[in-house]
Structure formats: structure tokens, C-alpha cells
N, C-alpha and C. Protein backbone atom coordinates (compact mmCIF):
# COMPACT_ATOMS: atom_id res chain seq x y z
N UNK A 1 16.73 -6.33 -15.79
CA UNK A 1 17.61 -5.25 -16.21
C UNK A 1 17.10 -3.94 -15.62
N UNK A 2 18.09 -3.62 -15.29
CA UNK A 2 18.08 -1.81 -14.64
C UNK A 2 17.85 -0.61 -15.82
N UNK A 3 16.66 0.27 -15.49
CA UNK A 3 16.46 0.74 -16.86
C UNK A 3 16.02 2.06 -15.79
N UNK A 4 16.35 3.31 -16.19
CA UNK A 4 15.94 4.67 -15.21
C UNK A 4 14.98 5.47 -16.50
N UNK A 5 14.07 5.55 -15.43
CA UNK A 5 12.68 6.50 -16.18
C UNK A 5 13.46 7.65 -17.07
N UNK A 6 12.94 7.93 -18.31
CA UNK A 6 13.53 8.17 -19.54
C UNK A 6 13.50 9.93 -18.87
N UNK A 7 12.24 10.31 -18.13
CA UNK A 7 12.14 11.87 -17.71
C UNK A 7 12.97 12.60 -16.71
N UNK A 8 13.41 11.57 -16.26
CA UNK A 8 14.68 12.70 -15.37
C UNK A 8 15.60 11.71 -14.46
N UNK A 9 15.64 10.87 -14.97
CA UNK A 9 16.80 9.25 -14.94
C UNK A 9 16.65 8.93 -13.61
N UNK A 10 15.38 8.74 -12.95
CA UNK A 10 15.07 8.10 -11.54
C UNK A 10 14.45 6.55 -11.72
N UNK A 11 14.41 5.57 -10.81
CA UNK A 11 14.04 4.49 -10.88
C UNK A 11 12.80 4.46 -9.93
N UNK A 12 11.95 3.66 -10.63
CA UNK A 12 10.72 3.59 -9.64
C UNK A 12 10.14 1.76 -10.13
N UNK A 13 9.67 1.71 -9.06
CA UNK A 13 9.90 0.27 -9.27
C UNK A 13 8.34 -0.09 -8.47
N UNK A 14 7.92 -1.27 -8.80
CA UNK A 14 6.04 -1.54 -8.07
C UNK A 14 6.98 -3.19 -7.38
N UNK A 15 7.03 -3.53 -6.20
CA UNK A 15 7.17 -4.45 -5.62
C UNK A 15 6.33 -5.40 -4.77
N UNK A 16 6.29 -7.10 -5.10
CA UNK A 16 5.16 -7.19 -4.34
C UNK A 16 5.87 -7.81 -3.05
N UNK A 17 5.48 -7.57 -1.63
CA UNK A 17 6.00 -7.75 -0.80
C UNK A 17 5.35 -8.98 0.23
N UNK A 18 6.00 -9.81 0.25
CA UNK A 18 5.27 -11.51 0.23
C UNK A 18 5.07 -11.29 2.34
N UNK A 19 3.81 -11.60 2.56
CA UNK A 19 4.11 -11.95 4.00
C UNK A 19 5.17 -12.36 5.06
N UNK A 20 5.40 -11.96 5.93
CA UNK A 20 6.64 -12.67 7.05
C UNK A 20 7.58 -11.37 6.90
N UNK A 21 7.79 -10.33 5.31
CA UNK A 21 8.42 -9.51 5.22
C UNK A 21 7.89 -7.80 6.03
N UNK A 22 9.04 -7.30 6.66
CA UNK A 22 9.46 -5.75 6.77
C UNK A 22 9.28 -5.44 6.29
N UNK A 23 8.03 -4.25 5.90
CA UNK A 23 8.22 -3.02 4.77
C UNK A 23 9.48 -2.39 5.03
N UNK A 24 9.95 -1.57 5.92
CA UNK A 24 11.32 -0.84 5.66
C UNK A 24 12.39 -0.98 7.32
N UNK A 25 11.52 -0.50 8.40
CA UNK A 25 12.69 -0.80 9.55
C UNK A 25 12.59 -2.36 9.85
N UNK A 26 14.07 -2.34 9.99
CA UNK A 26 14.71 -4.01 10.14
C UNK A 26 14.55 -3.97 11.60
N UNK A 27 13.92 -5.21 12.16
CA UNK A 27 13.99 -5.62 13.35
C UNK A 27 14.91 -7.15 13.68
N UNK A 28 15.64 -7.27 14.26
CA UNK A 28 16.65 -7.72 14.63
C UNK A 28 15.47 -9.47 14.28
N UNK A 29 16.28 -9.97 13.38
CA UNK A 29 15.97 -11.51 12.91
C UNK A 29 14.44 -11.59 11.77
N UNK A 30 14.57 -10.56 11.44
CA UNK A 30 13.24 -10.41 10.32
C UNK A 30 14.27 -9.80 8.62
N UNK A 31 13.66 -10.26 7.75
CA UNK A 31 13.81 -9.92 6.47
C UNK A 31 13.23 -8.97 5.93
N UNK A 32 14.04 -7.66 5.16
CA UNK A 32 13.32 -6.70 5.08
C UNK A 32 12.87 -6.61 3.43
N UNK A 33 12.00 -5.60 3.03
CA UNK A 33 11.68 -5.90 1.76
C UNK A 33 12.86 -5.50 0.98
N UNK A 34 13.90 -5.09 1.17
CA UNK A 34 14.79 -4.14 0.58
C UNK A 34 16.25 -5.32 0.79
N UNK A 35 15.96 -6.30 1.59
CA UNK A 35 16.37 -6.77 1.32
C UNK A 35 16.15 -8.42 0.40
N UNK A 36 15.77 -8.41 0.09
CA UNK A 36 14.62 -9.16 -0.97
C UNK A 36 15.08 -8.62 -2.27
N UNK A 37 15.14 -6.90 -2.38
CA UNK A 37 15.67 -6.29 -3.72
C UNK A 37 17.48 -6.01 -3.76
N UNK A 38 18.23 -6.59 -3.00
CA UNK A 38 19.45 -5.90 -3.12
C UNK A 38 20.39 -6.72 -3.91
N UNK A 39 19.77 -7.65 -4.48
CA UNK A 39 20.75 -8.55 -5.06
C UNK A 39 20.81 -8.02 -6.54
N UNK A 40 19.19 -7.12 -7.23
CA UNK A 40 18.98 -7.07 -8.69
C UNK A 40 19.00 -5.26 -8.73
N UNK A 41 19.22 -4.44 -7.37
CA UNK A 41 18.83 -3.21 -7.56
C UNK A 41 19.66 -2.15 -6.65
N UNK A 42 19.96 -1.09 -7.08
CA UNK A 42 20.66 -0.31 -6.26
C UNK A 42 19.85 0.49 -5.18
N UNK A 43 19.72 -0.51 -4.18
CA UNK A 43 18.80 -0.05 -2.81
C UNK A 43 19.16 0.52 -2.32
N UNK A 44 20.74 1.16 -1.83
CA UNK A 44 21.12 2.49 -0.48
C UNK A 44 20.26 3.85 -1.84
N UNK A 45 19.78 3.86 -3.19
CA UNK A 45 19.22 5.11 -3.24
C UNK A 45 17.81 4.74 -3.60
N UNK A 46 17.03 4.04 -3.46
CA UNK A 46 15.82 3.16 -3.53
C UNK A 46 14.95 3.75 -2.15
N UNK A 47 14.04 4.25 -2.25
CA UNK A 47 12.63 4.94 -0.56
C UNK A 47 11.57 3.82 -0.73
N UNK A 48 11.51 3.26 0.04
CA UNK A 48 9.93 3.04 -0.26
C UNK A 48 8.75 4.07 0.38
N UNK A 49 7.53 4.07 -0.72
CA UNK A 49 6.55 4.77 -0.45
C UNK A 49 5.78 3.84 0.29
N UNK A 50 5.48 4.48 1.43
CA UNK A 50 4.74 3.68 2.29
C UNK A 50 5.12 2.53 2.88
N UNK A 51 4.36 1.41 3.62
CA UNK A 51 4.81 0.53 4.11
C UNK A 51 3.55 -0.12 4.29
N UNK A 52 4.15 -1.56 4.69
CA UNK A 52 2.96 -2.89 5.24
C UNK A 52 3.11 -3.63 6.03
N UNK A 53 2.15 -3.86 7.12
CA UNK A 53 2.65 -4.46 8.04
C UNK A 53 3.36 -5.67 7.77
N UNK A 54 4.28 -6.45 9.02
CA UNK A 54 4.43 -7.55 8.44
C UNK A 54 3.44 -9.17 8.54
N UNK A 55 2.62 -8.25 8.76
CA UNK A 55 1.20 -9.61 8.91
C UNK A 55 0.60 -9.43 7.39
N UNK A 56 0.94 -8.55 6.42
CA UNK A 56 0.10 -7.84 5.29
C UNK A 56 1.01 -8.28 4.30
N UNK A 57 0.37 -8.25 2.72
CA UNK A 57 1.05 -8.35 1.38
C UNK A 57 0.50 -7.60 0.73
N UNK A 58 1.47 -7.35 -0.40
CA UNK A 58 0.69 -6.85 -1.82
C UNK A 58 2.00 -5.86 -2.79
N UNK A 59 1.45 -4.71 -2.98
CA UNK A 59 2.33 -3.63 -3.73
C UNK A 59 2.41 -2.47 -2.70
N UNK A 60 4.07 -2.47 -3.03
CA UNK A 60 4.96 -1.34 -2.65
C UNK A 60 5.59 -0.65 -3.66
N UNK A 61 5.60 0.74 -3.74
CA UNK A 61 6.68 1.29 -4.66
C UNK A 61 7.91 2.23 -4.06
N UNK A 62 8.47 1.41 -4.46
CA UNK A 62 10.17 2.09 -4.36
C UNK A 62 10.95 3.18 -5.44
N UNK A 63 11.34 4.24 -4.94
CA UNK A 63 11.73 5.03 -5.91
C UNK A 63 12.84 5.90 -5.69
N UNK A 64 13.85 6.37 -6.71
CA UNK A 64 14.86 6.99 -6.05
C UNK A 64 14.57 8.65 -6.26
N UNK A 65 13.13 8.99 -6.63
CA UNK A 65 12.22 10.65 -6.91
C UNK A 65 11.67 10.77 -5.56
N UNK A 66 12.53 11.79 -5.27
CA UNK A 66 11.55 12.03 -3.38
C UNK A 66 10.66 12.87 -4.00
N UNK A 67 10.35 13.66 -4.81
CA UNK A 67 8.72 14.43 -5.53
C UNK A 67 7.85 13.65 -5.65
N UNK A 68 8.17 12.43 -6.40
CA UNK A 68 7.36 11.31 -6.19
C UNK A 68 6.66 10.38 -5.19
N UNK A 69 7.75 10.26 -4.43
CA UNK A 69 7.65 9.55 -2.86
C UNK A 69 6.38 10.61 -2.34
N UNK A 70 6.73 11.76 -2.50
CA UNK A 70 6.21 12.71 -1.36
C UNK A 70 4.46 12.94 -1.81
N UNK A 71 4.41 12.83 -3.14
CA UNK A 71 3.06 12.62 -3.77
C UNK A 71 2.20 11.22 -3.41
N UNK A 72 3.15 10.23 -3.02
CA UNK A 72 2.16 9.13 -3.05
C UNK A 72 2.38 9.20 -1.46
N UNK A 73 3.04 9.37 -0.24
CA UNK A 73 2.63 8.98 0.97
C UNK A 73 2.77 10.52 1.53
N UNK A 74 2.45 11.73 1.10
CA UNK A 74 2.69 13.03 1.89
C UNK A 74 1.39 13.04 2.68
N UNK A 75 1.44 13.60 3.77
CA UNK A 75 -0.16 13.75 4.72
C UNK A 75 -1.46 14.03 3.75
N UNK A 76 -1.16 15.31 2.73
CA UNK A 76 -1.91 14.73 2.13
C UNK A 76 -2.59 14.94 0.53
N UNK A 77 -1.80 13.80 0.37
CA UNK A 77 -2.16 12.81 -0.62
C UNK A 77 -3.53 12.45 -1.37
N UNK A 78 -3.50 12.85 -2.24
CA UNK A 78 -4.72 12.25 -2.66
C UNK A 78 -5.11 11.11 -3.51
N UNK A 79 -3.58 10.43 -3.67
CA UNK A 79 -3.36 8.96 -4.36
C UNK A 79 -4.14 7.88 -3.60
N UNK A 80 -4.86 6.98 -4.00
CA UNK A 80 -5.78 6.33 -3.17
C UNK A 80 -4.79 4.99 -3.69
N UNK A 81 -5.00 4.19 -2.54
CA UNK A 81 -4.74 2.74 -1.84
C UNK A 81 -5.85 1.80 -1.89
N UNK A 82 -5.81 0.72 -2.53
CA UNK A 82 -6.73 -0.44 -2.47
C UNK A 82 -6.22 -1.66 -2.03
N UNK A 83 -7.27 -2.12 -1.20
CA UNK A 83 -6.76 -3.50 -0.48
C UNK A 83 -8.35 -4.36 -0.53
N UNK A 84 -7.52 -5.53 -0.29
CA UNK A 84 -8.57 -6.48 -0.59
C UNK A 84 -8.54 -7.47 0.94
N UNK A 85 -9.38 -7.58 1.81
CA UNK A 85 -9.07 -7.73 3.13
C UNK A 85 -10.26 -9.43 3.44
N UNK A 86 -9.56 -9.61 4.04
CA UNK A 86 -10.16 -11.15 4.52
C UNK A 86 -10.79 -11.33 6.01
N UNK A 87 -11.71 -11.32 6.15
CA UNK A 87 -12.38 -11.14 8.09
C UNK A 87 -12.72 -12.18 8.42
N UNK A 88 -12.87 -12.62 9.60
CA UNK A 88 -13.46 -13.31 10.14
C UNK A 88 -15.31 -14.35 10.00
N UNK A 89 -15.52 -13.23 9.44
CA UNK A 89 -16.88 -13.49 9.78
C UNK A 89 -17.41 -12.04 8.32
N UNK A 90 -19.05 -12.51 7.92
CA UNK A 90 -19.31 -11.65 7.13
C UNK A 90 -19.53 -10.76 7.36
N UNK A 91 -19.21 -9.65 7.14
CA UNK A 91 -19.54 -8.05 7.73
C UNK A 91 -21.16 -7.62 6.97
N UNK A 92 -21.90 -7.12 8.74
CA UNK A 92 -23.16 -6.57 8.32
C UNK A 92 -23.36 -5.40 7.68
N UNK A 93 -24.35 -4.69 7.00
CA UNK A 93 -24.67 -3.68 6.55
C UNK A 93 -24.21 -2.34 7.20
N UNK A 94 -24.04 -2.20 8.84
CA UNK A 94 -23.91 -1.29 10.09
C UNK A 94 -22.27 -1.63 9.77
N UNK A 95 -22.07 -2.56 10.12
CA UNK A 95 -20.30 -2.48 9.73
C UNK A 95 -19.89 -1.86 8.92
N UNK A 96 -20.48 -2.24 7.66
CA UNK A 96 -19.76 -1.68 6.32
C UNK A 96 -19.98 0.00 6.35
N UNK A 97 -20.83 0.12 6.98
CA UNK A 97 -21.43 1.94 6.48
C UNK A 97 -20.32 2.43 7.73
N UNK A 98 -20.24 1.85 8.94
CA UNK A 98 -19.22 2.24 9.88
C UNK A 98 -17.59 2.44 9.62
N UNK A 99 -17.49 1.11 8.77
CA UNK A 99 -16.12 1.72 8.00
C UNK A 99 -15.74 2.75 7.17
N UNK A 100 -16.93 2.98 6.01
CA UNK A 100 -16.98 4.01 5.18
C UNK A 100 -16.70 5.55 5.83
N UNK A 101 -17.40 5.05 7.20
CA UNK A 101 -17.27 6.92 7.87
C UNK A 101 -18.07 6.85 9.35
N UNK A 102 -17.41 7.16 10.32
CA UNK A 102 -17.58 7.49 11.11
C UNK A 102 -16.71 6.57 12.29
N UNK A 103 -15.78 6.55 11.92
CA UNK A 103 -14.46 5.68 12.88
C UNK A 103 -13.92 6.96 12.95
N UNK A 104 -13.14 6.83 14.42
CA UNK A 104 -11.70 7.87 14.37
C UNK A 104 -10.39 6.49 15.36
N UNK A 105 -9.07 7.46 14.94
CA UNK A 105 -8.32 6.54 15.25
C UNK A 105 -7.36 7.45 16.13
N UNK A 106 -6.95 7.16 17.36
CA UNK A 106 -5.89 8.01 17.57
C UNK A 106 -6.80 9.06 18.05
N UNK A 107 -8.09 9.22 18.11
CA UNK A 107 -8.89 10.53 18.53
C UNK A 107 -9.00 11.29 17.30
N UNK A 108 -8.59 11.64 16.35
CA UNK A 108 -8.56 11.69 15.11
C UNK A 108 -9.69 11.25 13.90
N UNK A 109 -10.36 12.06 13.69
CA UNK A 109 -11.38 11.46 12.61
C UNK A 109 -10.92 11.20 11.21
N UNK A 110 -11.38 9.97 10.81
CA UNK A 110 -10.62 9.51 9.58
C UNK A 110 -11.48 9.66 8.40
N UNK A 111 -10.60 10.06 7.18
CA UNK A 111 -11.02 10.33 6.08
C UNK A 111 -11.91 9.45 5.53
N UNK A 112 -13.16 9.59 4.47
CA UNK A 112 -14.18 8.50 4.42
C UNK A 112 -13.68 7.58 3.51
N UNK A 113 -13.94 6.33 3.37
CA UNK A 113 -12.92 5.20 3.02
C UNK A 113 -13.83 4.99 2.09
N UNK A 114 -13.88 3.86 0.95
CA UNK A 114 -14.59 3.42 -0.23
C UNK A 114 -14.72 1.87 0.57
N UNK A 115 -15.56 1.25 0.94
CA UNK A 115 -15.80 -0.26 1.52
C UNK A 115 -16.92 -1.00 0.33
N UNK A 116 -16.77 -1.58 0.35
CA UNK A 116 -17.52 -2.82 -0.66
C UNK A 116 -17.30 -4.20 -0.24
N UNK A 117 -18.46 -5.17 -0.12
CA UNK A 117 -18.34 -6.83 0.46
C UNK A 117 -17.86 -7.22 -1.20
N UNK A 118 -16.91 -7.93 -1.00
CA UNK A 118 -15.83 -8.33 -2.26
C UNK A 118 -16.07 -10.00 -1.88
N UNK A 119 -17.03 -10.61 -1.44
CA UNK A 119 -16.70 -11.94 -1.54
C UNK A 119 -17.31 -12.33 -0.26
N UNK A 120 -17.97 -13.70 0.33
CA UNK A 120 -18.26 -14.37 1.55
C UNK A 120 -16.37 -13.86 2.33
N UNK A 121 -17.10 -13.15 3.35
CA UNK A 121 -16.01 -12.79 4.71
C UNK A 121 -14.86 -11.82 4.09
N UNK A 122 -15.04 -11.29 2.82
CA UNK A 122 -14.19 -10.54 1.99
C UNK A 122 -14.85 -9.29 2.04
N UNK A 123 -13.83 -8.08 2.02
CA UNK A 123 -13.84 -6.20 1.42
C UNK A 123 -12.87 -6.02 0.91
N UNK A 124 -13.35 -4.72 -0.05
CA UNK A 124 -12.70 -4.37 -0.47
C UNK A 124 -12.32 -2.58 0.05
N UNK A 125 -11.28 -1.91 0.15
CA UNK A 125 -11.47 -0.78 1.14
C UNK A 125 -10.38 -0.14 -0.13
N UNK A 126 -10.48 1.28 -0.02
CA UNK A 126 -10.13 2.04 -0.44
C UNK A 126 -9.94 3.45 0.08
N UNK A 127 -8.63 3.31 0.56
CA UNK A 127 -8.36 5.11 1.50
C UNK A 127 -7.57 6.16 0.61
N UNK A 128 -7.55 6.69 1.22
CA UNK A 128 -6.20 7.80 0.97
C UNK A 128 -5.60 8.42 1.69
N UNK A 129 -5.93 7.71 3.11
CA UNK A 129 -4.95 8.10 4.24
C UNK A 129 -4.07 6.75 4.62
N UNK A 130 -3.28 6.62 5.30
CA UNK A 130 -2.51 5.02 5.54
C UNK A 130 -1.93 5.31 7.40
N UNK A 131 -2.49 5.44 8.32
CA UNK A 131 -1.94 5.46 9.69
C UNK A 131 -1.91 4.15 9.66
N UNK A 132 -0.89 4.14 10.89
CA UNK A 132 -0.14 2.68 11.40
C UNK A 132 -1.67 1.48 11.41
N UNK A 133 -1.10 0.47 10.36
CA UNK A 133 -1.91 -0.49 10.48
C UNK A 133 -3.78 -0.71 10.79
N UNK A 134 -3.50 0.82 9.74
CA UNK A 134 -5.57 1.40 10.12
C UNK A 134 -6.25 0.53 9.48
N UNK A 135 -5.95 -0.18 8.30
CA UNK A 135 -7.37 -0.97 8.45
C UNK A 135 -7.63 -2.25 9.22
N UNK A 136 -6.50 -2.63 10.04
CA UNK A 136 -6.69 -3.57 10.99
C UNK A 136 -7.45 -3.30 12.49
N UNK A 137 -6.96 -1.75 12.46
CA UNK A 137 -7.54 -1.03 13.46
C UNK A 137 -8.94 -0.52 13.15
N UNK A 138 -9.31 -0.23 12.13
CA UNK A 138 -10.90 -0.20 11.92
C UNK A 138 -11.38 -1.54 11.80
N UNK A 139 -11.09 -2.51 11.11
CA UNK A 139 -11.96 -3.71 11.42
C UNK A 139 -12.48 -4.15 12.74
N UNK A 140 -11.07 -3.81 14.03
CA UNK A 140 -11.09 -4.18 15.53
C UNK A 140 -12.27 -3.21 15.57
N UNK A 141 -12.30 -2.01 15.55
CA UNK A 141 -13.52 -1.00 16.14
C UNK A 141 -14.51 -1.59 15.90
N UNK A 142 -15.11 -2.41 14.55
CA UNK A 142 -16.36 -2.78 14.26
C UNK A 142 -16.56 -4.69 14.33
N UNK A 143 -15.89 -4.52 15.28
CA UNK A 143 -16.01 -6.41 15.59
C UNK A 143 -15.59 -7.20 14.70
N UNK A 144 -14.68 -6.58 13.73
CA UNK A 144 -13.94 -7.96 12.65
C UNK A 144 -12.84 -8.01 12.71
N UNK A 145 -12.49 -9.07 12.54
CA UNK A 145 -10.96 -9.45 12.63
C UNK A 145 -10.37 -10.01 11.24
N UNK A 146 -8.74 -8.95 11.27
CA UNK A 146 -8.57 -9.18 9.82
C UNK A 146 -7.80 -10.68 9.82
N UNK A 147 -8.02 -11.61 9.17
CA UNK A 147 -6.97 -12.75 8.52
C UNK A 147 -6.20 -12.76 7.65
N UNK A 148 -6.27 -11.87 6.57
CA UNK A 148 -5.46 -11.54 5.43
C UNK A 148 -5.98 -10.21 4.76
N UNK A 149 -4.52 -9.67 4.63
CA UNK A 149 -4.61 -8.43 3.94
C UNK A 149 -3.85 -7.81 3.00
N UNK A 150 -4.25 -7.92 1.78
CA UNK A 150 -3.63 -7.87 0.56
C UNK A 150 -3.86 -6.33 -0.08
N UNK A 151 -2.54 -5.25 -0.34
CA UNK A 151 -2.41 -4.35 -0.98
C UNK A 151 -3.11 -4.48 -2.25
N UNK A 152 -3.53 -3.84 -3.38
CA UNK A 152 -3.50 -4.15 -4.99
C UNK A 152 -3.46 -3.55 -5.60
N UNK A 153 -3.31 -2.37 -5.11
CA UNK A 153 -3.43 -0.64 -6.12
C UNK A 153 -3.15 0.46 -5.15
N UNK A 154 -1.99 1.24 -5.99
CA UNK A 154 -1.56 2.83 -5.46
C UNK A 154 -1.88 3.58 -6.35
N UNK A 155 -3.04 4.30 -6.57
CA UNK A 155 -3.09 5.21 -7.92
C UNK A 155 -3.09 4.38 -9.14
N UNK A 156 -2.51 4.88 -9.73
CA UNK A 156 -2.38 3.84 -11.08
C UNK A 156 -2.00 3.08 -11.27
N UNK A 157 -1.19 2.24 -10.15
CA UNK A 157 0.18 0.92 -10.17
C UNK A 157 -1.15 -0.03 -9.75
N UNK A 158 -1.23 -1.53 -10.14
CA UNK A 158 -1.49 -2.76 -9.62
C UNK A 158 -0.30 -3.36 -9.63
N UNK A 159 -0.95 -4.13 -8.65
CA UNK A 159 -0.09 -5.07 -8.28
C UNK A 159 0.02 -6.20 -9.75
N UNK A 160 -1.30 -6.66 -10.39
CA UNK A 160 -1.13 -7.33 -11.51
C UNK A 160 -1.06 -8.71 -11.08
N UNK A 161 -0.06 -9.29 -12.35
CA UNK A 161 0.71 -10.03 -11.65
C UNK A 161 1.98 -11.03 -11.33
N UNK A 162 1.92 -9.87 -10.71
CA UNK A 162 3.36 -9.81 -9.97
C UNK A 162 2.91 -11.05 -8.89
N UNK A 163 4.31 -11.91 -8.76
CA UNK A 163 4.52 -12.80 -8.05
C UNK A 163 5.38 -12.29 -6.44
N UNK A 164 4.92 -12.70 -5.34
CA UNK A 164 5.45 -12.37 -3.97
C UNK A 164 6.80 -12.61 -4.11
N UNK A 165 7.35 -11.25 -3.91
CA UNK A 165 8.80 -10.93 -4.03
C UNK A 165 9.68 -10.48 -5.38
N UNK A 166 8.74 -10.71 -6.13
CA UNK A 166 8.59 -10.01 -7.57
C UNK A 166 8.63 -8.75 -7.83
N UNK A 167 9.48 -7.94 -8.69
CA UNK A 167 9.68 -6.29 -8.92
C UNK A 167 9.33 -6.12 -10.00
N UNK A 168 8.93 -5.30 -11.07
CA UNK A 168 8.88 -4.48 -12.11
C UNK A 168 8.96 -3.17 -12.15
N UNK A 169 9.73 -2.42 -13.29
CA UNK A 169 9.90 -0.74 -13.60
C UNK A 169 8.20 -0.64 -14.14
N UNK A 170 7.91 0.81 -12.71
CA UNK A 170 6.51 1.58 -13.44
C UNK A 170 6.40 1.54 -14.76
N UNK A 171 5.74 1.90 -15.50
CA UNK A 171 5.43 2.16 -16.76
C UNK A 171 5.25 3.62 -16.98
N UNK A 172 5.48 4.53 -18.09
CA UNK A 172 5.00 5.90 -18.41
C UNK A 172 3.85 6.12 -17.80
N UNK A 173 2.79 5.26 -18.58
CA UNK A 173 1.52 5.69 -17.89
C UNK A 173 1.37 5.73 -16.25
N UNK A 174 2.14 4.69 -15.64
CA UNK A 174 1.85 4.60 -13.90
C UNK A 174 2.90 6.26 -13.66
N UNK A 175 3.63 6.22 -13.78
CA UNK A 175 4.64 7.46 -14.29
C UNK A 175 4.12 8.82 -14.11
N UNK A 176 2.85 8.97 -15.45
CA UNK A 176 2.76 9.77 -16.02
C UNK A 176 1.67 10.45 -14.60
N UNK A 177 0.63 9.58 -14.08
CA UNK A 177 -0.58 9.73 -13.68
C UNK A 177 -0.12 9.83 -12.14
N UNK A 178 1.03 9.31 -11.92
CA UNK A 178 1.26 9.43 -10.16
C UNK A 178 2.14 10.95 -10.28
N UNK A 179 2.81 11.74 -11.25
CA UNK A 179 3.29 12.88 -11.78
C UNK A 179 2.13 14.09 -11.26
N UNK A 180 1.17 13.38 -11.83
CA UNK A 180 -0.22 14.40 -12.31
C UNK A 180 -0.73 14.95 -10.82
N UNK A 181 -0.47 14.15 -9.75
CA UNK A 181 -0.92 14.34 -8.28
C UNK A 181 0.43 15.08 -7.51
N UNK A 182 1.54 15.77 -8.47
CA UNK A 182 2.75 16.14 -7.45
C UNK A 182 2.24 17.43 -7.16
N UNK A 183 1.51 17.81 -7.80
CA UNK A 183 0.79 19.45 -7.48
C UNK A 183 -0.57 19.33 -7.01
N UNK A 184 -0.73 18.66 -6.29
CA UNK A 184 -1.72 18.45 -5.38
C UNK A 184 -2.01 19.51 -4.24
């Protein structure tokens, strides 16, 4: 059921977006995430914040509050992004401190990331910047290669759990706390 946030009748929605899927531009014979939602939701006024590759899964939020939108993916943002990433091989001590800080992308020096070994050949990374497909592109800089890469947190939203291709309405609190960063 369709239910609009009680504070100023916008819909915001946490989506999990299953592999093989488009975050938002449709490329001719691919499935987009939006279309995945058009059967249960009124998508021509639905944004998504941000995007994932389509090699990537996890949580997306869709919303029809561009104040909102603009708080969670504006340049800059201080809503942080967590992913839980799968490599090749176990990342050394020099890797991990290399991800944390001192990569640039694009010529561009990148903001210092939160990295943690989350498991044999597993991290966990935490930004608050999102350029095209950067943590695939920092793993390449430091000799790892990603195999899977799973979204799990925008600020206060998890993913939970939510099943791939699965939607739920934010909650007040996810609401209240992604609000708290529009005056950033």
C-alpha cells in the first residue's frame, strides 16, 4: 500500500536493487530498477538517489522530495554510504590503509573512506562521496578485484531485510535523520 510521508505528503521509498538491474538510464535490452517498481508505485514522480552499477546490489532510495534527493547525493553530502565488497584475494595491511586515503580518481583526490577486512577476501568501505563506479575503481588501483558488491546503508536507511527487488516506505526515524543533513 501507497502511504505519503505524513510531513509534507512526499513518498520515499528504500529499494533493494537485485543484480543484472539499471539503477536509472535504460539501455536498450536491460531492466531498469524503476521498472521493477512500476507495477506497485507511481514512478514518472519517483528520483532515485544515486545509483548502482549494474554489476552491483543492495539499497536505493527513491523519492518524490528533490530537498531530500539533493541531501543524500548533492556534491556535497555528508550522508555516508556503506558497502560490503567481495575481492579476489585477501587485502594486505598497505591495501587497506591505501584505500582509506591516498587514491585519487579522475586526477582528483578522494575523500578518506572508512575500510575494514569484514571477512576472508571481504571489506567493508564507507564513503561519502559516490563517482562513477569508485569503489571498483579503487580496488583496480590497489590490485583487487571486485566480485561482488553489495550496498547496505545510506545514512540511516539499511537495507535490512529487504529481499532483491523488494521496496519499503522510509520510516520517521530514516525520515527524520536524512531531514537533519538538508542544511548541511
Amino acid at each position: 500500500e501507497i502511504t505519503l510521508d505524513r510531513e509534507n505528503d512526499k513518498l520515499s521509498i528504500a529499494f533493494y536493487k537485485p543484480l543484472g538491474i539499471v539503477s536509472t538510464q535504460p539501455e536498450k535490452g536491460y531492466t531498469t530498477a524503476v521498472d521493477l517498481l512500476k507495477d506497485d508505485l507511481p514512478i514518472e514522480k519517483l528520483s532515485p538517489c544515486g545509483r548502482l552499477d549494474i554489476d552491483s546490489q543492495g539499497l536505493m532510495i527513491f523519492t518524490t522530495d528533490g530537498s531530500l534527493a539533493k541531501a543524500i547525493i548533492g556534491e556535497n553530502s555528508p550522508i555516508d554510504k556503506e558497502y560490503l565488497i567481495r575481492v579476489d584475494q585477501e587485502p594486505t595491511d598497505a591495501q587497506i590503509a591505501k584505500l582509506r586515503h591516498g587514491l585519487s580518481l579522475d586526477e582528483k583526490p578522494l575523500k578518506r573512506a572508512k575500510v575494514t577486512r569484514n571477512g576472508p577476501c571481504r571489506i567493508k568501505m564507507i564513503l561519502i562521496e559516490g563517482k562513477k563506479r569508485q569503489i571498483r575503481r579503487m580496488c583496480d588501483a590497489v590490485d583487487l578485484h571486485v566480485i561482488g558488491l553489495t550496498r547496505t546503508r545510506i545514512g540511516p536507511v539499511k537495507l535490512g531485510d529487504l529481499e532483491p527487488a523488494g521496496w519499503r516506505h522510509l520510516n520517521d526515524y530514516e525520515l527524520t535523520n536524512l531531514r537533519k543533513q538538508i542544511s548541511y
